[in-house]
N, C-alpha and C. Protein backbone atom coordinates (compact mmCIF):
# COMPACT_ATOMS: atom_id res chain seq x y z
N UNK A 1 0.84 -1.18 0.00
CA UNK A 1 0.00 0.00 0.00
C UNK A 1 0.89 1.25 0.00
N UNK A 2 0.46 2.25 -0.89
CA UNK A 2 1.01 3.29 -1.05
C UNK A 2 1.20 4.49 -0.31
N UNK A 3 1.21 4.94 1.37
CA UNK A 3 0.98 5.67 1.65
C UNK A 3 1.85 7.08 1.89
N UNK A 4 0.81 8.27 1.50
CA UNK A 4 1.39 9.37 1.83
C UNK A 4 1.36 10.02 2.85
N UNK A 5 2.57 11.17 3.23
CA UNK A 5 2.24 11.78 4.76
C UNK A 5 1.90 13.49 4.46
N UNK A 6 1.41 14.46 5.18
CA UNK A 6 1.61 15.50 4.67
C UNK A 6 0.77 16.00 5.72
N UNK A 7 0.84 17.34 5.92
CA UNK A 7 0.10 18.23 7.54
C UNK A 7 -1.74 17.92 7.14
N UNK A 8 -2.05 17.80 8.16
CA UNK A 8 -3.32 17.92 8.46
C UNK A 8 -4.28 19.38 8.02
N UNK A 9 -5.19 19.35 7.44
CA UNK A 9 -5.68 20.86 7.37
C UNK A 9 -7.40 20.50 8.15
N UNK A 10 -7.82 21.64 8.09
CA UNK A 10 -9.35 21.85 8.57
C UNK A 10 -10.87 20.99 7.60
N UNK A 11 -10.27 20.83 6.21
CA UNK A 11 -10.92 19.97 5.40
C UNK A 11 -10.82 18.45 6.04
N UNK A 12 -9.60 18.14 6.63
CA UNK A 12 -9.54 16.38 7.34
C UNK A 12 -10.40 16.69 9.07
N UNK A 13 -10.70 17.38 9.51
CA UNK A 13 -10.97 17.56 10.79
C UNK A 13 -12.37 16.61 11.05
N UNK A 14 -13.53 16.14 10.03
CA UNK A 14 -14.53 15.55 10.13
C UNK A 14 -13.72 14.06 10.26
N UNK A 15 -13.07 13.97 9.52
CA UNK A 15 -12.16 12.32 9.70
C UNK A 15 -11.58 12.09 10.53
N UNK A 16 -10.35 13.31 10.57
CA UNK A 16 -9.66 13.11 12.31
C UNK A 16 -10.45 12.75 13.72
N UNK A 17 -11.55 13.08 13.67
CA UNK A 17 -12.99 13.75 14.85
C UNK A 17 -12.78 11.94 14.90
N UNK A 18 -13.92 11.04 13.46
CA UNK A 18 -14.03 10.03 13.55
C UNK A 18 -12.77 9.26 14.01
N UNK A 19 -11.63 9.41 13.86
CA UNK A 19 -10.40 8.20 13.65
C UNK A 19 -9.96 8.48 15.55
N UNK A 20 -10.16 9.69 15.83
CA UNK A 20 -9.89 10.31 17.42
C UNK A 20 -11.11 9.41 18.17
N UNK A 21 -12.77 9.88 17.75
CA UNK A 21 -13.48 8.87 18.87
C UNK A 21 -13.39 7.39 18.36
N UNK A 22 -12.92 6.85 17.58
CA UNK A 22 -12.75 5.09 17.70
C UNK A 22 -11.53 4.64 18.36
N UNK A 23 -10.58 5.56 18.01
CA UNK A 23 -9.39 5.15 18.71
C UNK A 23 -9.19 5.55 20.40
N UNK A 24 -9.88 6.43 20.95
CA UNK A 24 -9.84 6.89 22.51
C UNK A 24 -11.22 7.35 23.48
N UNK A 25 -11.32 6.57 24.45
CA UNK A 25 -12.36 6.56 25.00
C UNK A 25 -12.83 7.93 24.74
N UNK A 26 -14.01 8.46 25.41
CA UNK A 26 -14.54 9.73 25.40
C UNK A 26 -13.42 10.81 26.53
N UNK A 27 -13.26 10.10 27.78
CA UNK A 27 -12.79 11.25 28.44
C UNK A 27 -11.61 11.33 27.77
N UNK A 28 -10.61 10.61 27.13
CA UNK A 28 -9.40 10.55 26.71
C UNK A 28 -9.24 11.68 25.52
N UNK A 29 -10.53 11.27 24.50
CA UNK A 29 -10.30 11.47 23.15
C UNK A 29 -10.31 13.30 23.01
N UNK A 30 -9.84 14.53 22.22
CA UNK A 30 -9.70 15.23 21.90
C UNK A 30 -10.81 15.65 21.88
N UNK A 31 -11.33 16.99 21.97
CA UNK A 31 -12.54 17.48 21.48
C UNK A 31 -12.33 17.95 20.33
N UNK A 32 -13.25 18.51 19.13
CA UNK A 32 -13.15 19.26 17.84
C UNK A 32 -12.54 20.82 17.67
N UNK A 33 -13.11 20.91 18.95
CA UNK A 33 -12.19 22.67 18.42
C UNK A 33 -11.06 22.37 19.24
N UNK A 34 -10.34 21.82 20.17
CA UNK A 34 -8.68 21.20 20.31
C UNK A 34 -8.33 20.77 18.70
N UNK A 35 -9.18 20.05 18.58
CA UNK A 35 -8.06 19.70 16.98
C UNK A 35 -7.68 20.11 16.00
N UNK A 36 -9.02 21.53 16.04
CA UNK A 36 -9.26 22.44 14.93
C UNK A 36 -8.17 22.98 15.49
N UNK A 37 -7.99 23.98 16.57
CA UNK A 37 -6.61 24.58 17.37
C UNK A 37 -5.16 24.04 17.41
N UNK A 38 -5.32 22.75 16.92
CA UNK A 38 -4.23 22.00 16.73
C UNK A 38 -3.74 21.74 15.06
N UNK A 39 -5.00 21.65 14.60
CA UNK A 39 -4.85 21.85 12.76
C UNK A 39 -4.11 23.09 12.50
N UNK A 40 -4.77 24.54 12.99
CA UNK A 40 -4.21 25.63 12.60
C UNK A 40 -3.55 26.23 13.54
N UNK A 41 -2.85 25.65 14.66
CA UNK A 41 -1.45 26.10 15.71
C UNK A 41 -0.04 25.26 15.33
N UNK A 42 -0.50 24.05 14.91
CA UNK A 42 1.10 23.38 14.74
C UNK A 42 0.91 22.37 13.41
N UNK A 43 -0.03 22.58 12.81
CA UNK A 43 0.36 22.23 11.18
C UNK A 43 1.78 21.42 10.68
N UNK A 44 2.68 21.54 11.29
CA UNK A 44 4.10 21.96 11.37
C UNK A 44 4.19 19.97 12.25
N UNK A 45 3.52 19.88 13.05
CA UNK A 45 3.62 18.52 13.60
C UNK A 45 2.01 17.85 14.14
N UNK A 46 1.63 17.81 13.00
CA UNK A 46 0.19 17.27 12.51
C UNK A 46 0.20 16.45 11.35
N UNK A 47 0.84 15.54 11.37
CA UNK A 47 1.05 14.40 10.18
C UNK A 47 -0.13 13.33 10.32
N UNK A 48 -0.44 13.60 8.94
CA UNK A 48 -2.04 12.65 8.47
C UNK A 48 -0.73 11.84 7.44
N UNK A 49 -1.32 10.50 7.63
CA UNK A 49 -0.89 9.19 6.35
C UNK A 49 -2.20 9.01 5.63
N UNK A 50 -2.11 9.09 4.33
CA UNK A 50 -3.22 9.26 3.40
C UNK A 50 -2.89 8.11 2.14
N UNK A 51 -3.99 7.95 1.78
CA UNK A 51 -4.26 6.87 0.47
C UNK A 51 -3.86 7.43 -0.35
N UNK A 52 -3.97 6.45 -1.86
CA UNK A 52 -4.13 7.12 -2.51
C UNK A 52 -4.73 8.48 -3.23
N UNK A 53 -6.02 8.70 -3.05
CA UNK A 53 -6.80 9.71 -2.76
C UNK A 53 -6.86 10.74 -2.11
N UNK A 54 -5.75 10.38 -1.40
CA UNK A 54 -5.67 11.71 -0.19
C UNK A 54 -6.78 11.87 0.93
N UNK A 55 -7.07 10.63 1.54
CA UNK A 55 -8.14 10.69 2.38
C UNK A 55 -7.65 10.13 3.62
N UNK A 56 -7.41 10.58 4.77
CA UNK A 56 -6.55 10.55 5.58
C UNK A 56 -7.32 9.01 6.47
N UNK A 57 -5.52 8.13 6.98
CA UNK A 57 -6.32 6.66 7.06
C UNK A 57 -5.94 7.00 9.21
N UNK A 58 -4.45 7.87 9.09
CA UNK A 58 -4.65 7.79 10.74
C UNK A 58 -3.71 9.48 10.65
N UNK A 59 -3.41 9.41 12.05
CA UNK A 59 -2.54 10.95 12.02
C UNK A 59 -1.79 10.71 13.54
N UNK A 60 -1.05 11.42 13.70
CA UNK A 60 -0.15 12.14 14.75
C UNK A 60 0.01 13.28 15.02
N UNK A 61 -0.24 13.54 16.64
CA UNK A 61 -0.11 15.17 16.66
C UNK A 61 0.41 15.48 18.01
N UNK A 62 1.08 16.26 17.52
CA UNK A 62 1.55 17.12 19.37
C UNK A 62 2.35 18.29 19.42
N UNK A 63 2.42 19.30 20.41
CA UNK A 63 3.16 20.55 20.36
C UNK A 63 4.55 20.23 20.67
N UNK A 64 5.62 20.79 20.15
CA UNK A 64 6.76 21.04 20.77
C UNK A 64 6.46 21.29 22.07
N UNK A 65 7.56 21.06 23.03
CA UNK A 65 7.35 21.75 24.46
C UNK A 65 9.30 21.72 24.95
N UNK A 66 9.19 22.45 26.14
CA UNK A 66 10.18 22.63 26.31
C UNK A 66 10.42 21.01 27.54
N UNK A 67 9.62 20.86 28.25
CA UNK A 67 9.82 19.93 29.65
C UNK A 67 9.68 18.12 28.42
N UNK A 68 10.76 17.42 29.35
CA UNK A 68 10.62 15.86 29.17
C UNK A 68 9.24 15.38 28.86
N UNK A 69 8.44 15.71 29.56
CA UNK A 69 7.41 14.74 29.66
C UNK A 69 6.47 16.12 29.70
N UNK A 70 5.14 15.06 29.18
CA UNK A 70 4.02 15.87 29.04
C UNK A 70 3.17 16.54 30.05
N UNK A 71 2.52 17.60 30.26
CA UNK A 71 1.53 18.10 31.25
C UNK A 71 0.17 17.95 30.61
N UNK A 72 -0.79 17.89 31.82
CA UNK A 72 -1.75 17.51 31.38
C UNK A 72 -2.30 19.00 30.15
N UNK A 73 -2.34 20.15 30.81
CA UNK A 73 -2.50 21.55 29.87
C UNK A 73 -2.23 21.58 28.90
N UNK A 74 -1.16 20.78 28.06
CA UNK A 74 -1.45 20.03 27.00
C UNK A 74 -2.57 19.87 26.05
N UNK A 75 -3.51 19.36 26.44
CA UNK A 75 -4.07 18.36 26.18
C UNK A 75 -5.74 19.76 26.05
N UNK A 76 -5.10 21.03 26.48
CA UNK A 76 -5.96 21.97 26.45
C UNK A 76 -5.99 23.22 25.61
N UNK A 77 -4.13 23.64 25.76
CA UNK A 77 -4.31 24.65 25.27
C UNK A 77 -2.87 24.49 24.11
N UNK A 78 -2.91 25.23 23.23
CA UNK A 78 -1.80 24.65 22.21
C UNK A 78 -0.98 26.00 21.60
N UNK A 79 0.30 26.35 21.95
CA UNK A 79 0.82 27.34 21.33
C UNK A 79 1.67 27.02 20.12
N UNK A 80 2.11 27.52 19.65
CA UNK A 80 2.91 27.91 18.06
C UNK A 80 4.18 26.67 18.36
N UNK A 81 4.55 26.11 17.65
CA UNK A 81 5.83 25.13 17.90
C UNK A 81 7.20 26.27 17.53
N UNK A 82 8.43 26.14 18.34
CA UNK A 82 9.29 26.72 17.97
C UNK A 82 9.99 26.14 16.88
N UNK A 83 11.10 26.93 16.22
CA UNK A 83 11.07 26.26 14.83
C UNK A 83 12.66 25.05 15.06
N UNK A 84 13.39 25.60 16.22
CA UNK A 84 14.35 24.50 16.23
C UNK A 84 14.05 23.91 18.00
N UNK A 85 14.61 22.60 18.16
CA UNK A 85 15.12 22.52 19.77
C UNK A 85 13.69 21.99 20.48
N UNK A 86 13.83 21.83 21.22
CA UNK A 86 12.86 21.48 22.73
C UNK A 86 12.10 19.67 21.89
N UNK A 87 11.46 19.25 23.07
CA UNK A 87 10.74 17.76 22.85
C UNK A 87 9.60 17.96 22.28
N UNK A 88 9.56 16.91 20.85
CA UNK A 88 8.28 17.08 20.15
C UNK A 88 7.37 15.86 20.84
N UNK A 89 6.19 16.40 21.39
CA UNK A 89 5.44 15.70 22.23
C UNK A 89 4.28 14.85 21.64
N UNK A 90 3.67 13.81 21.74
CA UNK A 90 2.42 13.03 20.91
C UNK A 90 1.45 13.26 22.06
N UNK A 91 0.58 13.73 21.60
CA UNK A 91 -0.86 13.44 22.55
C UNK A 91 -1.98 12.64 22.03
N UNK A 92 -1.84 12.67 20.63
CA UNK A 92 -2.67 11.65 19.80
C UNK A 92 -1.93 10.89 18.47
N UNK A 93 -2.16 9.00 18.64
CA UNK A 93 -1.63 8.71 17.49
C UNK A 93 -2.78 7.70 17.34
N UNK A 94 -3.07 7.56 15.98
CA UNK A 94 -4.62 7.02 15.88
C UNK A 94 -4.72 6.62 14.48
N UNK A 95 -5.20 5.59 14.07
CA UNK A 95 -5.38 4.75 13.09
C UNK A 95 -6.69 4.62 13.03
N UNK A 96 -7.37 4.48 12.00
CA UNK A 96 -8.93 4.07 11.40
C UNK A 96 -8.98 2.24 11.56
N UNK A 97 -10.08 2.34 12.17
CA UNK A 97 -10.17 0.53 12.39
C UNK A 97 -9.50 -0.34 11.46
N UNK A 98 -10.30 0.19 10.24
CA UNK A 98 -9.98 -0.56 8.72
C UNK A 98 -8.63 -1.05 8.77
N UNK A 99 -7.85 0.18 9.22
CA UNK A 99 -6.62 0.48 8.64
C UNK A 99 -5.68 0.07 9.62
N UNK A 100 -6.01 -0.43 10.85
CA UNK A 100 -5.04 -0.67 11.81
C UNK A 100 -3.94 -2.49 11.55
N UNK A 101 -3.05 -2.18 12.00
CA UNK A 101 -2.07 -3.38 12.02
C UNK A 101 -1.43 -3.83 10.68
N UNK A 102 -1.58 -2.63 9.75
CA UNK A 102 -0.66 -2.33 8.82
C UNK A 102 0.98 -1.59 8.88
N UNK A 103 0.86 -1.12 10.30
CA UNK A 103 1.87 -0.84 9.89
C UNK A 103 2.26 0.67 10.16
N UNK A 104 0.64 1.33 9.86
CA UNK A 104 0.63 2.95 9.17
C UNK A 104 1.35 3.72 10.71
N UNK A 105 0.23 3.50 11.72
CA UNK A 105 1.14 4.33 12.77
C UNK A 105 2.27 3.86 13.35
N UNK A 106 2.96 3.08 12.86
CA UNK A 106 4.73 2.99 13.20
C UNK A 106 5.10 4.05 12.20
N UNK A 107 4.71 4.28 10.98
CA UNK A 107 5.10 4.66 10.10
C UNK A 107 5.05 6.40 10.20
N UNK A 108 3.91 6.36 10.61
CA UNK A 108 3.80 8.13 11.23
C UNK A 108 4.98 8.49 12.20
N UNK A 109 5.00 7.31 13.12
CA UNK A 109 5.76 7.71 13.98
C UNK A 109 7.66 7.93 13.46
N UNK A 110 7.93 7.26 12.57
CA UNK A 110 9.17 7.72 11.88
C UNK A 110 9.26 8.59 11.17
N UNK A 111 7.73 8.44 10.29
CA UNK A 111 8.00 10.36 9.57
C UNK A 111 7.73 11.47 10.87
N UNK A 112 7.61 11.56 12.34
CA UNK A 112 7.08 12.68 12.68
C UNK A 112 8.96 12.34 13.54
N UNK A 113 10.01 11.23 13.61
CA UNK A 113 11.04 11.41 14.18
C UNK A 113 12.02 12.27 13.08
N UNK A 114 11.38 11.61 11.29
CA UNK A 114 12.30 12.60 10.47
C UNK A 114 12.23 14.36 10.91
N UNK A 115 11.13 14.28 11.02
CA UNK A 115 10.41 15.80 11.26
C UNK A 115 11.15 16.29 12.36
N UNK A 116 11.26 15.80 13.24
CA UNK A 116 12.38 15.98 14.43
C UNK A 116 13.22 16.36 14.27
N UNK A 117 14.27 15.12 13.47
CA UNK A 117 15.32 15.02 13.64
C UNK A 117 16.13 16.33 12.76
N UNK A 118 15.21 16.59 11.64
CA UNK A 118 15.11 18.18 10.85
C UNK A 118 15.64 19.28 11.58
N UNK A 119 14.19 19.27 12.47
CA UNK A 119 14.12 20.66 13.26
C UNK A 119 15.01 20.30 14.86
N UNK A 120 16.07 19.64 15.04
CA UNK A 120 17.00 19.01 15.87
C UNK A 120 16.21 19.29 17.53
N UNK A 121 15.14 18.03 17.83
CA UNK A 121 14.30 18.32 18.94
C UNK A 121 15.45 17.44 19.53
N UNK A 122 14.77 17.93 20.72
CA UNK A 122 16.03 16.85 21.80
C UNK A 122 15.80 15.34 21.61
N UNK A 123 14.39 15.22 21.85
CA UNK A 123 13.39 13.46 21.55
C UNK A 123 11.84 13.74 21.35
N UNK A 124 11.14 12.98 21.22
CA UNK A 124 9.46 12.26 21.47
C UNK A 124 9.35 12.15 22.46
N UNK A 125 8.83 12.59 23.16
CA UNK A 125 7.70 12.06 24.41
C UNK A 125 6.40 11.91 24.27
N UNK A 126 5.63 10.91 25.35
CA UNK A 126 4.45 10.91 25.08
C UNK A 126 4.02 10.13 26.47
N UNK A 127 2.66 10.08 26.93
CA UNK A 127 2.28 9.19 27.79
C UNK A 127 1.22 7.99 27.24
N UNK A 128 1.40 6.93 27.71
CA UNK A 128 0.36 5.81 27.12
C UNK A 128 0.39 4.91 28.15
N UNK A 129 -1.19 4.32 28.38
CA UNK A 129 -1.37 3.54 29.09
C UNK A 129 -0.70 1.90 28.96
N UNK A 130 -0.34 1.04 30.13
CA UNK A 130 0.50 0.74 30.49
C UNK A 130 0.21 -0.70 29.32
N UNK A 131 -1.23 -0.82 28.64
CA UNK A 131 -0.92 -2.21 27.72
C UNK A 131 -0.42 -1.75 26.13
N UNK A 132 0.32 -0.45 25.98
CA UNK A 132 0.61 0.15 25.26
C UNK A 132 2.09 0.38 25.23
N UNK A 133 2.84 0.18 26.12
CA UNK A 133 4.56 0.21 26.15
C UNK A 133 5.06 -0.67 25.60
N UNK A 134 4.29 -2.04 25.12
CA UNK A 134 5.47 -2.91 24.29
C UNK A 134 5.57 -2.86 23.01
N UNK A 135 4.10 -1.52 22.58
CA UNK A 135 4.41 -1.10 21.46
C UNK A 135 5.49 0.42 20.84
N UNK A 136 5.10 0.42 21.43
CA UNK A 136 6.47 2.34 21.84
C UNK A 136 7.56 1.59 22.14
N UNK A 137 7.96 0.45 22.96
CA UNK A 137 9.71 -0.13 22.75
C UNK A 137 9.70 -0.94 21.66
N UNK A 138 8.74 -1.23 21.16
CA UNK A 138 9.19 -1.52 19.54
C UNK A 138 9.51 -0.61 18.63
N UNK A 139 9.34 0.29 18.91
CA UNK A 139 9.74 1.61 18.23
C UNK A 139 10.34 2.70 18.35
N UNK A 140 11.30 1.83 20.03
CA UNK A 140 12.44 2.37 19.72
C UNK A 140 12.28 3.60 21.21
N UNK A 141 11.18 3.59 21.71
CA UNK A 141 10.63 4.56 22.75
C UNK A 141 10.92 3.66 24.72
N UNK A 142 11.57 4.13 25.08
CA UNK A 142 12.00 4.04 27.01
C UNK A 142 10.85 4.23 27.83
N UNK A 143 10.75 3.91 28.74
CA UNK A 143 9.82 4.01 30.24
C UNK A 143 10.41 4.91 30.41
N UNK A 144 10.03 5.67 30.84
CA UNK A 144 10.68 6.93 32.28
C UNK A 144 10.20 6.72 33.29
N UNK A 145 8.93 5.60 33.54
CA UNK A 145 8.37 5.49 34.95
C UNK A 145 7.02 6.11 34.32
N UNK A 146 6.06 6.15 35.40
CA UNK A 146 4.61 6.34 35.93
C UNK A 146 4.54 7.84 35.57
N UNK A 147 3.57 8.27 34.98
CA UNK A 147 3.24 10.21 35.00
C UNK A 147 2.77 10.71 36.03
N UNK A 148 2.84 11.80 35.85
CA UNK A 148 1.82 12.27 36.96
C UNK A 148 0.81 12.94 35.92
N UNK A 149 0.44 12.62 35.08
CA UNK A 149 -0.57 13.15 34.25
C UNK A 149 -2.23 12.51 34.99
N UNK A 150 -3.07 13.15 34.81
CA UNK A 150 -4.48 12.88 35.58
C UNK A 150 -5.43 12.97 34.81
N UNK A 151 -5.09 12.96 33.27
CA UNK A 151 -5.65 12.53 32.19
C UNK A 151 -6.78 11.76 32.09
N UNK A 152 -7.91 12.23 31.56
CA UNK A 152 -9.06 10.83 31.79
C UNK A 152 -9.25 9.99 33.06
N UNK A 153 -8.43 10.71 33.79
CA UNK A 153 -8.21 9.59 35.02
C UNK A 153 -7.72 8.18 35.08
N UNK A 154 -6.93 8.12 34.20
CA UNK A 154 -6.28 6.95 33.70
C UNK A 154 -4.67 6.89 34.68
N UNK A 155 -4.45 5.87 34.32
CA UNK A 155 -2.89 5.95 34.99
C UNK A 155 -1.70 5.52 33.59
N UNK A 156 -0.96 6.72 33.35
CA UNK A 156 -0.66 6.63 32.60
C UNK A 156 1.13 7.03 32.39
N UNK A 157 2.38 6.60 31.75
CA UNK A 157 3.43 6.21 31.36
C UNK A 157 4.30 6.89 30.50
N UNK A 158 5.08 7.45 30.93
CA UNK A 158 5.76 8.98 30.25
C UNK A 158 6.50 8.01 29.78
N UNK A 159 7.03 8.07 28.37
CA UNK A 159 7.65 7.23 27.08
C UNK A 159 8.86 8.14 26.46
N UNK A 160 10.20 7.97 26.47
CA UNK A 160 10.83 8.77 25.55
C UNK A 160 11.36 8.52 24.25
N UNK A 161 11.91 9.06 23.32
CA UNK A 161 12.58 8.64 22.14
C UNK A 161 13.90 9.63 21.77
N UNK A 162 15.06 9.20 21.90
CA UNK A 162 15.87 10.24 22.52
C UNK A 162 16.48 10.54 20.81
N UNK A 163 16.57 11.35 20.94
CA UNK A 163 17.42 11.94 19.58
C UNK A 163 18.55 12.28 19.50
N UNK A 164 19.74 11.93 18.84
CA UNK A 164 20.99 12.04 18.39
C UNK A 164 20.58 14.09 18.51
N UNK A 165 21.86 14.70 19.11
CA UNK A 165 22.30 16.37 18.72
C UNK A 165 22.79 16.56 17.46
């Protein structure tokens, strides 16, 4: 399968919406104007993998930040990514049912480390619940231990991916 990567715009936001509530419970999952705020704040690290057609099958998204690990405020409010330096963070990586166990979101996840490794971030971080780490050390991503994130109320696992300077 042929897939392409390329930023997310406000035309994919009805798909993202769908591919966000199948992939994460309700309290977890993003609301629409976060994503819309996230479509047109960091464009820049909003990678959709698309078909042929250009119809987006999953995506990845998160702000630069300056700290290791994620805060929950995050997950609320979203400023401008700087253009070199600090940790590019995931708060959402999400695949369409159809489309899952192909492959696609490992695959995001190396185009969003090229994207990184570009704009020379320190690493990836991200938090994921705990039946979710043997997929992030397949890809190359560390434990740091337990978060203190209070997220959904979940208990959840600050992940790194360290990047060469």
């Amino acid at each position: 399968m042929n897939i392409k990567f390329r930023s997310a715009t406000l035309t994919d936001l009805p798909t993202i919406m769908q591919i966000e509530n199948t992939g994460f419970s309700k309290q977890e999952a993003a609301t629409e104007s976060a994503m819309q705020n996230r479509i047109q704040m960091i464009s820049d690290s909003f990678i959709v993998a698309c078909n042929h057609e250009n119809l987006p099958l999953g995506y990845v998204v998160g702000p630069v930040i300056n700290e290791r690990h994620l805060t929950d405020n995050l997950f609320q409010q979203t400023t401008k990514n700087p253009t070199i330096g600090g940790y590019q963070s995931i708060l959402s990586l999400a695949v369409a049912p159809q489309w899952q166990n192909l492959g696609i979101a490992s695959q995001l996840l190396t185009e969003l480390k090229q994207i990184s490794l570009k704009n020379k971030r320190q690493g990836i971080t991200l938090t994921c619940l705990h039946r979710l780490i043997p997929y992030y050390e397949k890809n190359g991503y560390q434990v740091d231990g337990k978060s203190s994130s209070q997220h959904a109320g979940e208990i959840w696992y600050d992940m790194v991916l360290e990047l060469p300077n």
